[in-house]
C-alpha atoms as a PDB file:
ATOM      1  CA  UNK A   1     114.214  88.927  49.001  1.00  0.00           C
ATOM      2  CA  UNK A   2     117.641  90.267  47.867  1.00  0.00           C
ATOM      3  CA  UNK A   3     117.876  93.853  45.658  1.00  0.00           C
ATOM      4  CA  UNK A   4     119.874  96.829  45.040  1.00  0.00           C
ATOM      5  CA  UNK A   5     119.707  99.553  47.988  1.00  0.00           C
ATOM      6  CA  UNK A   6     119.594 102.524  45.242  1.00  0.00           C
ATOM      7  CA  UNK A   7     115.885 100.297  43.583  1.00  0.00           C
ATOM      8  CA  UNK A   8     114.954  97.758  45.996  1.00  0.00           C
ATOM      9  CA  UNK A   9     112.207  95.373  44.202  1.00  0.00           C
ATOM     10  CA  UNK A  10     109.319  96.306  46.305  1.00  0.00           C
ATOM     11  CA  UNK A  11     105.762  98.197  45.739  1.00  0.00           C
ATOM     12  CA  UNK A  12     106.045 101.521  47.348  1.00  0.00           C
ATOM     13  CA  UNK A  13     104.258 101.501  51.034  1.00  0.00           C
ATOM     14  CA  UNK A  14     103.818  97.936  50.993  1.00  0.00           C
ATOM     15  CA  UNK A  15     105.680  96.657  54.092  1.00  0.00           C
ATOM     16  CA  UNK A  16     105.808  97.381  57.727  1.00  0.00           C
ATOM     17  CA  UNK A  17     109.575  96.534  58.862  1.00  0.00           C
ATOM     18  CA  UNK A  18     112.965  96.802  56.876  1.00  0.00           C
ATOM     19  CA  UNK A  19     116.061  95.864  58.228  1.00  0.00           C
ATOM     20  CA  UNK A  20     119.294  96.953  56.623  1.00  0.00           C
ATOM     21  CA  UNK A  21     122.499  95.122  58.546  1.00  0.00           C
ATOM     22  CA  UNK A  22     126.332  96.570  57.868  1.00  0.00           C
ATOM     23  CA  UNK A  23     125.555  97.950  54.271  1.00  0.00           C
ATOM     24  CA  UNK A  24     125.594 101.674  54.095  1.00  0.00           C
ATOM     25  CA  UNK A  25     129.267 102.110  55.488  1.00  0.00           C
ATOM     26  CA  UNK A  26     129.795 100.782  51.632  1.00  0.00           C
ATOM     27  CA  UNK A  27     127.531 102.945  49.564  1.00  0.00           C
ATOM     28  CA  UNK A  28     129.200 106.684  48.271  1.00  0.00           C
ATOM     29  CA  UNK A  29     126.066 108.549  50.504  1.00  0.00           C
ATOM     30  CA  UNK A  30     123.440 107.870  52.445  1.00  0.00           C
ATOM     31  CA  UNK A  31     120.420 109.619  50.922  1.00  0.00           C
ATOM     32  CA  UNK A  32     119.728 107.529  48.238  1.00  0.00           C
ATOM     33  CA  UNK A  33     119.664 104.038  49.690  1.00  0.00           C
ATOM     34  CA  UNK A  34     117.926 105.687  53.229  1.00  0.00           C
ATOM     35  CA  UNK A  35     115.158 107.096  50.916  1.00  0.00           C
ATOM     36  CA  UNK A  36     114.676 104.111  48.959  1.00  0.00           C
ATOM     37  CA  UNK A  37     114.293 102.063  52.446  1.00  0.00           C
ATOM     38  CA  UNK A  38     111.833 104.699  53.144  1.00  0.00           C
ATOM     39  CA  UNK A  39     109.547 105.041  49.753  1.00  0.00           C
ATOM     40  CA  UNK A  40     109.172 101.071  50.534  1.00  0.00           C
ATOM     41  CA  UNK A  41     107.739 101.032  53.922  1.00  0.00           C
ATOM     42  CA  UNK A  42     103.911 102.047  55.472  1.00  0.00           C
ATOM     43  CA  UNK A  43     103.588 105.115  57.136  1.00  0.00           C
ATOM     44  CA  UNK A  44     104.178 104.201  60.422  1.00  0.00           C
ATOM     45  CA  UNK A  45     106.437 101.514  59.256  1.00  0.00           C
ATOM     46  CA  UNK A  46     109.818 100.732  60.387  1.00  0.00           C
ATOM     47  CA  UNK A  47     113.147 100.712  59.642  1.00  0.00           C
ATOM     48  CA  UNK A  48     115.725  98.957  61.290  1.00  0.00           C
ATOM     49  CA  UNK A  49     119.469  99.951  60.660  1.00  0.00           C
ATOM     50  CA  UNK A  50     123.128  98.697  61.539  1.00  0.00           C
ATOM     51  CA  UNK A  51     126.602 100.073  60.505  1.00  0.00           C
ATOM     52  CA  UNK A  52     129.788 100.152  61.588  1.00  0.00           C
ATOM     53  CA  UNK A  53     130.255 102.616  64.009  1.00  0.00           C
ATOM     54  CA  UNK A  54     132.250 105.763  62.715  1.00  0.00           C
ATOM     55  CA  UNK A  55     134.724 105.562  65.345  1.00  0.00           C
ATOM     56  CA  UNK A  56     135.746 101.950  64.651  1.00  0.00           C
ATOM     57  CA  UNK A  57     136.213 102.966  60.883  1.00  0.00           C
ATOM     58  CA  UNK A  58     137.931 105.980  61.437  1.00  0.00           C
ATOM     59  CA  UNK A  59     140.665 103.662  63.362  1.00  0.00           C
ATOM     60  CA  UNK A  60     140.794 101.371  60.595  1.00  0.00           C
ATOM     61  CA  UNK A  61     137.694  99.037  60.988  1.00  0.00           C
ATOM     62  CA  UNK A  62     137.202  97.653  57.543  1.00  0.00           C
ATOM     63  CA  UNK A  63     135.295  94.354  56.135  1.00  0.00           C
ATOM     64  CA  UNK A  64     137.724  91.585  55.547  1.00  0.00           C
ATOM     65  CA  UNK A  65     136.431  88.416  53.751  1.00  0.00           C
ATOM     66  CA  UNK A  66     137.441  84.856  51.977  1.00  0.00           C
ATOM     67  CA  UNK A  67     136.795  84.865  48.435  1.00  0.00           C
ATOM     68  CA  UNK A  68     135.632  81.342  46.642  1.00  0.00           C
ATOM     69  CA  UNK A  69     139.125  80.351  45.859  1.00  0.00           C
ATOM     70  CA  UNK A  70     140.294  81.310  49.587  1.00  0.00           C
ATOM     71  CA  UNK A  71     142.570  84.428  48.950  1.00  0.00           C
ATOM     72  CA  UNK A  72     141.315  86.930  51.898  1.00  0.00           C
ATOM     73  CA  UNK A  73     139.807  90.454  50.557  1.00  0.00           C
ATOM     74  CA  UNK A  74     139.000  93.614  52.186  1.00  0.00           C
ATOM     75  CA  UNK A  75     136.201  96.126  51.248  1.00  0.00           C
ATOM     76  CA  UNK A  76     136.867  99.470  52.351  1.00  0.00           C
ATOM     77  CA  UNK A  77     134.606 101.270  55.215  1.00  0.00           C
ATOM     78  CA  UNK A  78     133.169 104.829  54.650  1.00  0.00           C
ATOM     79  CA  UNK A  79     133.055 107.721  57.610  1.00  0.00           C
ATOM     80  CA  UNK A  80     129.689 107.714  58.091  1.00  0.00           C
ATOM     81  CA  UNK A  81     128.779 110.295  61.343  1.00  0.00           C
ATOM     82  CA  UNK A  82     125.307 110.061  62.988  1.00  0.00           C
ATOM     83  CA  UNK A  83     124.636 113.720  61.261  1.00  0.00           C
ATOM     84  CA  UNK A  84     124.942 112.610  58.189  1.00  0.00           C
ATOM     85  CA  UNK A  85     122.073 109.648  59.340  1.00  0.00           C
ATOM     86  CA  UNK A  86     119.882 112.130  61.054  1.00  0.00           C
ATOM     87  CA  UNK A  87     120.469 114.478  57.740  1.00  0.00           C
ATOM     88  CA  UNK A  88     118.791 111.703  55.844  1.00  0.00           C
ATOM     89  CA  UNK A  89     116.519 110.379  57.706  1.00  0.00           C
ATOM     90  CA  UNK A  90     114.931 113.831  57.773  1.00  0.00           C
ATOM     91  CA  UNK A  91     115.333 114.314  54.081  1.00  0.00           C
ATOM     92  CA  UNK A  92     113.485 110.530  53.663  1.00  0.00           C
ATOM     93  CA  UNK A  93     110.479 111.689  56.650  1.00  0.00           C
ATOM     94  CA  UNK A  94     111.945 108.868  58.944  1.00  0.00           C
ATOM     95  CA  UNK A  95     111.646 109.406  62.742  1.00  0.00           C
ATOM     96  CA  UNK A  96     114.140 108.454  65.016  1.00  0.00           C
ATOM     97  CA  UNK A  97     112.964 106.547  67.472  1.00  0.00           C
ATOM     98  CA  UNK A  98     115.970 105.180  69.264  1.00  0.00           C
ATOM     99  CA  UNK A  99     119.979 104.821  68.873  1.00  0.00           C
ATOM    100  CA  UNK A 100     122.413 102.913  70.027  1.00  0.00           C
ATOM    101  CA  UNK A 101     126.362 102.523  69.927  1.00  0.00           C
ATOM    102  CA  UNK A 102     126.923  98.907  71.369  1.00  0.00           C
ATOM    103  CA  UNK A 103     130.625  98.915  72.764  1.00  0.00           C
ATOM    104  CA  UNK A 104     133.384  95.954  72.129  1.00  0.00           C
ATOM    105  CA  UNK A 105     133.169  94.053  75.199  1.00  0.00           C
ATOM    106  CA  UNK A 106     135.622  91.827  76.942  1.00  0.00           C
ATOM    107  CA  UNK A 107     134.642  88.820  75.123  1.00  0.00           C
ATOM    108  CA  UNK A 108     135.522  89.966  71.667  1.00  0.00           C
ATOM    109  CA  UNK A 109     138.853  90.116  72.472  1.00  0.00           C
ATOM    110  CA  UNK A 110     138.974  86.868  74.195  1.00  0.00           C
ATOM    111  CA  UNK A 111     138.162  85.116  70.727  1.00  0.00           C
ATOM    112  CA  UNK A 112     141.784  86.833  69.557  1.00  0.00           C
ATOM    113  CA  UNK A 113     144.610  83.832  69.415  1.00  0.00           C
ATOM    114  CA  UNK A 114     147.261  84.926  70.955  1.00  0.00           C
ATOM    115  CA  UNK A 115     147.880  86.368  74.605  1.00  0.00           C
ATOM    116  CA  UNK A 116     149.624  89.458  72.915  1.00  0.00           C
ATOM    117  CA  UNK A 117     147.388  90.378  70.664  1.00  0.00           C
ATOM    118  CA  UNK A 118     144.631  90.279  73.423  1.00  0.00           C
ATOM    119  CA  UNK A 119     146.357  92.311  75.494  1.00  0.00           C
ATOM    120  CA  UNK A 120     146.703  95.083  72.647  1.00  0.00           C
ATOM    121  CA  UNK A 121     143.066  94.720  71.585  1.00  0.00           C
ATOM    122  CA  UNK A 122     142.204  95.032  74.950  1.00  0.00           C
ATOM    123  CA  UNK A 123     143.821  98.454  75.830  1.00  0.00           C
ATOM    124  CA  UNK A 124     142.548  99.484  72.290  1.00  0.00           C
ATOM    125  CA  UNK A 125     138.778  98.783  71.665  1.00  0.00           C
ATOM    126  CA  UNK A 126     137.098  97.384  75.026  1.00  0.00           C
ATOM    127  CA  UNK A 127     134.688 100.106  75.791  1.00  0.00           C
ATOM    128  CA  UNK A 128     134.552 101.655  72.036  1.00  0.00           C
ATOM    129  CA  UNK A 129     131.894 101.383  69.829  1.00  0.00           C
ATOM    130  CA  UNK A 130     131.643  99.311  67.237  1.00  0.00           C
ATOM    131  CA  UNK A 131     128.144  99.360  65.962  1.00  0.00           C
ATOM    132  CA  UNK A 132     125.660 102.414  65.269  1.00  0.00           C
ATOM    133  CA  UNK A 133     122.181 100.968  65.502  1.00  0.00           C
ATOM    134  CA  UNK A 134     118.844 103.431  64.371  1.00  0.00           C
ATOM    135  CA  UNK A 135     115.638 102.347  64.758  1.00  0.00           C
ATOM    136  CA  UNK A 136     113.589 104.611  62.682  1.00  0.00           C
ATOM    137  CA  UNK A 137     109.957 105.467  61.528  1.00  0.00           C
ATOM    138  CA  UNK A 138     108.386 106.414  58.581  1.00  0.00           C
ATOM    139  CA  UNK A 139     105.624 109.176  59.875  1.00  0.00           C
ATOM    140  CA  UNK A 140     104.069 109.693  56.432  1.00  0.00           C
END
């Protein structure tokens, strides 16, 4: 089922897991789309959240794509800080259960085409974070 983070099309307490993957570095502020995840799931339900990890936006991770016709597009990250998470997730009654901050490991940068590039990547990102993962329950 697809829908709009800010009115997703779902009863109110009517599911047990959500999963939102890479969405909320895109959205003007996390409140709104963190307390509409919430108002959807059980108490006790949970909620299961990626993003792109502030420090890899903040040194110019953004989301590139291919458009229909082929032309290549970017869509702007936002700074997103785990405060500003935990700030919501309080605001929504969400518990967090568990975190995590996945680093870039050797093997990303072994997909990169040319030896150069590698070797820049490498001395850049290995060991950063690139994900912020939150897995989070509703407790009422």
């Amino acid at each position: 089922m697809r829908g709009d983070l800010r009115g997703l099309p779902i009863e109110d307490r009517s599911i047990d897991v959500a999963v939102c993957g890479l969405a909320l570095t895109h959205v003007p502020t996390l409140r709104e789309p963190i307390a509409e995840l919430a108002r959807v799931l059980r108490p006790g339900g949970h909620l299961v959240l990626s993003d792109v990890h502030p420090v890899a936006v903040a040194t110019g991770a953004h989301a590139f794509f291919v458009r229909e016709n082929g032309s290549r597009g970017v869509t702007r990250n936002e700074v997103r800080w785990p405060s500003e998470y935990v700030d919501a997730f309080r605001s929504a009654d969400l518990m967090i259960e568990r975190a995590a901050e996945p680093p870039f490991q050797e093997s990303f940068v072994e997909e990169m085409p040319e030896a150069a590039i590698r070797d820049a990547a490498r001395e850049a990102v290995v060991g950063l974070p690139f994900a912020l993962v939150w897995l989070v329950q509703r407790v009422r």
